[in-house]
N, C-alpha and C. Protein backbone atom coordinates (compact mmCIF):
# COMPACT_ATOMS: atom_id res chain seq x y z
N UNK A 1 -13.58 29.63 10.15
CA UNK A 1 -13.17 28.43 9.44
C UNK A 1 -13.77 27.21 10.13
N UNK A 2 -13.95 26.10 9.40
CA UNK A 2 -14.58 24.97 9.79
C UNK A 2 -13.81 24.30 9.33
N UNK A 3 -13.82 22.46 9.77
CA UNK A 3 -13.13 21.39 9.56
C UNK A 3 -13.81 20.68 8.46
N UNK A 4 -13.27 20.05 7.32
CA UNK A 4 -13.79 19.86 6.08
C UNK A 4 -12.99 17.97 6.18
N UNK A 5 -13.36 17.06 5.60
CA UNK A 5 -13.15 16.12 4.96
C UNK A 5 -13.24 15.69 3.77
N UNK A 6 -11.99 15.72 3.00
CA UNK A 6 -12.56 15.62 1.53
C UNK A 6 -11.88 14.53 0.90
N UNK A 7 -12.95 14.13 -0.02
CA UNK A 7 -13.01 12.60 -0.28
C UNK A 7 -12.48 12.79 -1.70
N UNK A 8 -11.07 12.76 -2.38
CA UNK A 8 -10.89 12.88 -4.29
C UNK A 8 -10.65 11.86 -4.44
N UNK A 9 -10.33 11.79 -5.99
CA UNK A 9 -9.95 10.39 -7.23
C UNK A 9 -8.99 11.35 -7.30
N UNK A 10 -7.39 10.88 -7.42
CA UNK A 10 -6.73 11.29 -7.64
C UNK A 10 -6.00 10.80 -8.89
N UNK A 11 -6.05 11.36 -10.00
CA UNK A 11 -6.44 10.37 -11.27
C UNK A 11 -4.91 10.27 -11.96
N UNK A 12 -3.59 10.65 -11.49
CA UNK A 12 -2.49 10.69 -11.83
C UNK A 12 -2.17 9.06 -10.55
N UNK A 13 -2.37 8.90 -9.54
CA UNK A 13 -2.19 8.03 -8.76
C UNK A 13 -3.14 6.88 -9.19
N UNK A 14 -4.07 7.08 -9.72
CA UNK A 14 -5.66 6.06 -9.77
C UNK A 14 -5.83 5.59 -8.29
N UNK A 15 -5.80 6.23 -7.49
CA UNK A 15 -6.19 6.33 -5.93
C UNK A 15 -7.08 7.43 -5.26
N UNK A 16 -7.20 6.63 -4.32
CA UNK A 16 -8.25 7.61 -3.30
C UNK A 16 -7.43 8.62 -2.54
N UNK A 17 -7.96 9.90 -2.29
CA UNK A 17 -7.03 10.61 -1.35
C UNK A 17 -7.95 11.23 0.05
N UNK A 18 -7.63 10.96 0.86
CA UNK A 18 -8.90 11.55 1.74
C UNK A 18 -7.74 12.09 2.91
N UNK A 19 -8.14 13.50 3.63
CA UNK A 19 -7.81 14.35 4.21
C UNK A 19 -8.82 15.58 4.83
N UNK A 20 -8.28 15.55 6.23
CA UNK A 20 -9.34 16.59 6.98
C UNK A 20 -8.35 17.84 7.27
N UNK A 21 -8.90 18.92 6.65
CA UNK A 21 -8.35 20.53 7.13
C UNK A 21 -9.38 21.37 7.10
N UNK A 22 -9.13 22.45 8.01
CA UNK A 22 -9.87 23.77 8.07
C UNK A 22 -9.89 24.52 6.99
N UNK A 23 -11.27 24.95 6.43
CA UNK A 23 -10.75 25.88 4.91
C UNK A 23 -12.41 26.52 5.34
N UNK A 24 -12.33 28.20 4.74
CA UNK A 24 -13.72 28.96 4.84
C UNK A 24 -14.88 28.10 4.57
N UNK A 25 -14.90 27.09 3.22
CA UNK A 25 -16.04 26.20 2.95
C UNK A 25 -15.64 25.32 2.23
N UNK A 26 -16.43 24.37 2.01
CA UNK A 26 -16.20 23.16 0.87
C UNK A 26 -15.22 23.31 -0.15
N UNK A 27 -15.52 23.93 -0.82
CA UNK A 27 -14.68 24.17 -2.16
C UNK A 27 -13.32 24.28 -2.20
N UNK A 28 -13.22 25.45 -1.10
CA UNK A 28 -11.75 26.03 -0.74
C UNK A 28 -11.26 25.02 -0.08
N UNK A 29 -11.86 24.02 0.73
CA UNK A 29 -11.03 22.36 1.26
C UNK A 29 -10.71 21.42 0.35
N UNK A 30 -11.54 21.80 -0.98
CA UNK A 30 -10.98 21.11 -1.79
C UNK A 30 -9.79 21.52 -2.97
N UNK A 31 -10.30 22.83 -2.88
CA UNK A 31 -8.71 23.66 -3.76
C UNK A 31 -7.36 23.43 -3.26
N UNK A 32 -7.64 23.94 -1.45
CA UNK A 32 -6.53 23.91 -0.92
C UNK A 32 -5.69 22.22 -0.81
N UNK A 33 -6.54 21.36 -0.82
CA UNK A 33 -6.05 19.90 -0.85
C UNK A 33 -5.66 19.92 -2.10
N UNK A 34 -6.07 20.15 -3.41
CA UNK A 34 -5.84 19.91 -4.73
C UNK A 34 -4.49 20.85 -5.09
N UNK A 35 -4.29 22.08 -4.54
CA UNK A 35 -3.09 22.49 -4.84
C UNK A 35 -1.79 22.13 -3.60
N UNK A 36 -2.42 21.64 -2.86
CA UNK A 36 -1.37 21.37 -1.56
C UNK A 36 -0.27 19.63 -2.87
N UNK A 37 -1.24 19.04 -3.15
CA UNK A 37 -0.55 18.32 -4.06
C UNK A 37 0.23 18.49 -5.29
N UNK A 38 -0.12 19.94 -5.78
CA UNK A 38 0.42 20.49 -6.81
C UNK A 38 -0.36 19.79 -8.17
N UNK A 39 -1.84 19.37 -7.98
CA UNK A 39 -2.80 18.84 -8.92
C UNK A 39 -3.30 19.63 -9.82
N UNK A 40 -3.20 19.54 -11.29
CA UNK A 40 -4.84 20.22 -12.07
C UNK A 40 -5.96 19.86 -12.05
N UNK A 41 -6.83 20.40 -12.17
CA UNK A 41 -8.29 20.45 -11.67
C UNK A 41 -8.51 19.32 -12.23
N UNK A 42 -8.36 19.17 -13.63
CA UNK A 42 -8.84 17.47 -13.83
C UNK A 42 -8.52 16.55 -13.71
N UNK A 43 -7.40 16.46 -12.78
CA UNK A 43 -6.11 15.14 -11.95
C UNK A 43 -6.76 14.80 -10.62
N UNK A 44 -8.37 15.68 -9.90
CA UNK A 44 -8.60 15.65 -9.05
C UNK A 44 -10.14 15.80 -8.85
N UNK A 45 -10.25 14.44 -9.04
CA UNK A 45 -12.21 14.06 -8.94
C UNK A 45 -12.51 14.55 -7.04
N UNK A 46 -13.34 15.58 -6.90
CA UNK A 46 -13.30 15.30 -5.42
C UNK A 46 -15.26 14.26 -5.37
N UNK A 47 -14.87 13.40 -5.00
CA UNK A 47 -15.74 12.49 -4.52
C UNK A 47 -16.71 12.78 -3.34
N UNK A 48 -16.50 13.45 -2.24
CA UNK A 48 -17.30 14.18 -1.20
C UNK A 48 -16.44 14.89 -0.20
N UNK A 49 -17.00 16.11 -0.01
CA UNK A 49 -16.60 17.25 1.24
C UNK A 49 -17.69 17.04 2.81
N UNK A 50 -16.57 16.32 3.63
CA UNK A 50 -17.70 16.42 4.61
C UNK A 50 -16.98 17.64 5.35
N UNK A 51 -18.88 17.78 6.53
CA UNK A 51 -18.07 18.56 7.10
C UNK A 51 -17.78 18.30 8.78
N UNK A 52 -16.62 18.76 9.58
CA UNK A 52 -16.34 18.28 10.42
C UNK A 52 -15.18 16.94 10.08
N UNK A 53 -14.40 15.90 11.10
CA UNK A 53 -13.48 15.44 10.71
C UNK A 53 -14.45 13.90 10.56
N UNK A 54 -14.03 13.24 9.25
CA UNK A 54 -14.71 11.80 9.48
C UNK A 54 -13.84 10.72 9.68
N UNK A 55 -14.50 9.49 10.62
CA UNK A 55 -13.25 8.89 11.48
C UNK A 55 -14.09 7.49 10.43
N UNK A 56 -13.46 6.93 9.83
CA UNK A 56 -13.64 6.02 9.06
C UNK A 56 -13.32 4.44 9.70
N UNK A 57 -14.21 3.33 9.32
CA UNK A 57 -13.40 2.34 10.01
C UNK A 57 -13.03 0.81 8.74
N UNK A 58 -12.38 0.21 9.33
CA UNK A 58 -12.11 -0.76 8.39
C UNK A 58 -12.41 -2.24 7.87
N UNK A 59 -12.38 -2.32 6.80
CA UNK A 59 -13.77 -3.57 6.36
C UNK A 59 -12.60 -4.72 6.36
N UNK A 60 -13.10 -5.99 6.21
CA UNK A 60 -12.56 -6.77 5.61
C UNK A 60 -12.23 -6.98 4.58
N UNK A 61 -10.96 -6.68 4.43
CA UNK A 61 -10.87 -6.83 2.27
C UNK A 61 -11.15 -8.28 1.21
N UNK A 62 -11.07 -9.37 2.06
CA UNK A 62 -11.01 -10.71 1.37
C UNK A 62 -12.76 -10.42 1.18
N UNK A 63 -13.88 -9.81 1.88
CA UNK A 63 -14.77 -10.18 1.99
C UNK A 63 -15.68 -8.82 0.94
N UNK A 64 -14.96 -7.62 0.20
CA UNK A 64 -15.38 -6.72 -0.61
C UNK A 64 -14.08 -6.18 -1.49
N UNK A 65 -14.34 -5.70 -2.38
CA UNK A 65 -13.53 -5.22 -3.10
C UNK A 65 -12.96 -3.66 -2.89
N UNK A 66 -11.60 -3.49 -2.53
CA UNK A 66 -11.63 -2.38 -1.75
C UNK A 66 -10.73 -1.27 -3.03
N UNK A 67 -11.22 -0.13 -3.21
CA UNK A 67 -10.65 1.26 -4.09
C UNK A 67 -9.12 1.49 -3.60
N UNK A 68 -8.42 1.55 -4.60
CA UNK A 68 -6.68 1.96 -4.05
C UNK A 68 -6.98 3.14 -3.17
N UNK A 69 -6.16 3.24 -2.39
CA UNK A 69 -5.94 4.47 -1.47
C UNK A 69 -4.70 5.05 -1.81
N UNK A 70 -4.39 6.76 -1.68
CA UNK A 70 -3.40 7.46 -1.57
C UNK A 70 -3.56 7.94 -0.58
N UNK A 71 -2.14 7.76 0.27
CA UNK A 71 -1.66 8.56 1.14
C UNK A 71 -1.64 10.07 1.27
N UNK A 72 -2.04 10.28 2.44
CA UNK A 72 -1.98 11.77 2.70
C UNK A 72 0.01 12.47 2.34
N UNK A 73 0.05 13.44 1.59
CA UNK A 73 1.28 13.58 1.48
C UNK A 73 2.17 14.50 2.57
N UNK A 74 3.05 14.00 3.32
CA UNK A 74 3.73 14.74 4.58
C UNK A 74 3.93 15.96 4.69
């Protein structure tokens, strides 16, 4: 198993959802995120699978227009 980052549209929220877990490959990091929410496949745009964990940093919002975010769910 490898560490996956995956980037969805979560289209019941109209938010971003981004989350890093171990899954065999891409796909399955994104199934397993998509049913960990209890999502249908078309409630869940995945936007990009990285691989390894990505450490993101933060812009100024007054100065770009920033995409809603969803929370990782506990």
């Amino acid at each position: 198993m490898n560490t996956y980052t995956v980037v969805a549209y979560v289209l019941p929220a109209g938010a971003h959802h981004v989350e890093a877990l171990n899954a065999n490959d891409a796909t399955d990091a994104a199934i397993r995120i998509r049913e960990k929410l209890l999502l249908s496949q078309p409630d869940f745009e995945v936007v990009a699978v990285i691989r390894g964990q990505a450490w993101f940093e933060l812009v100024d919002a007054s100065a770009v227009a920033l995409a809603p975010y969803c929370s990782p769910v506990g």
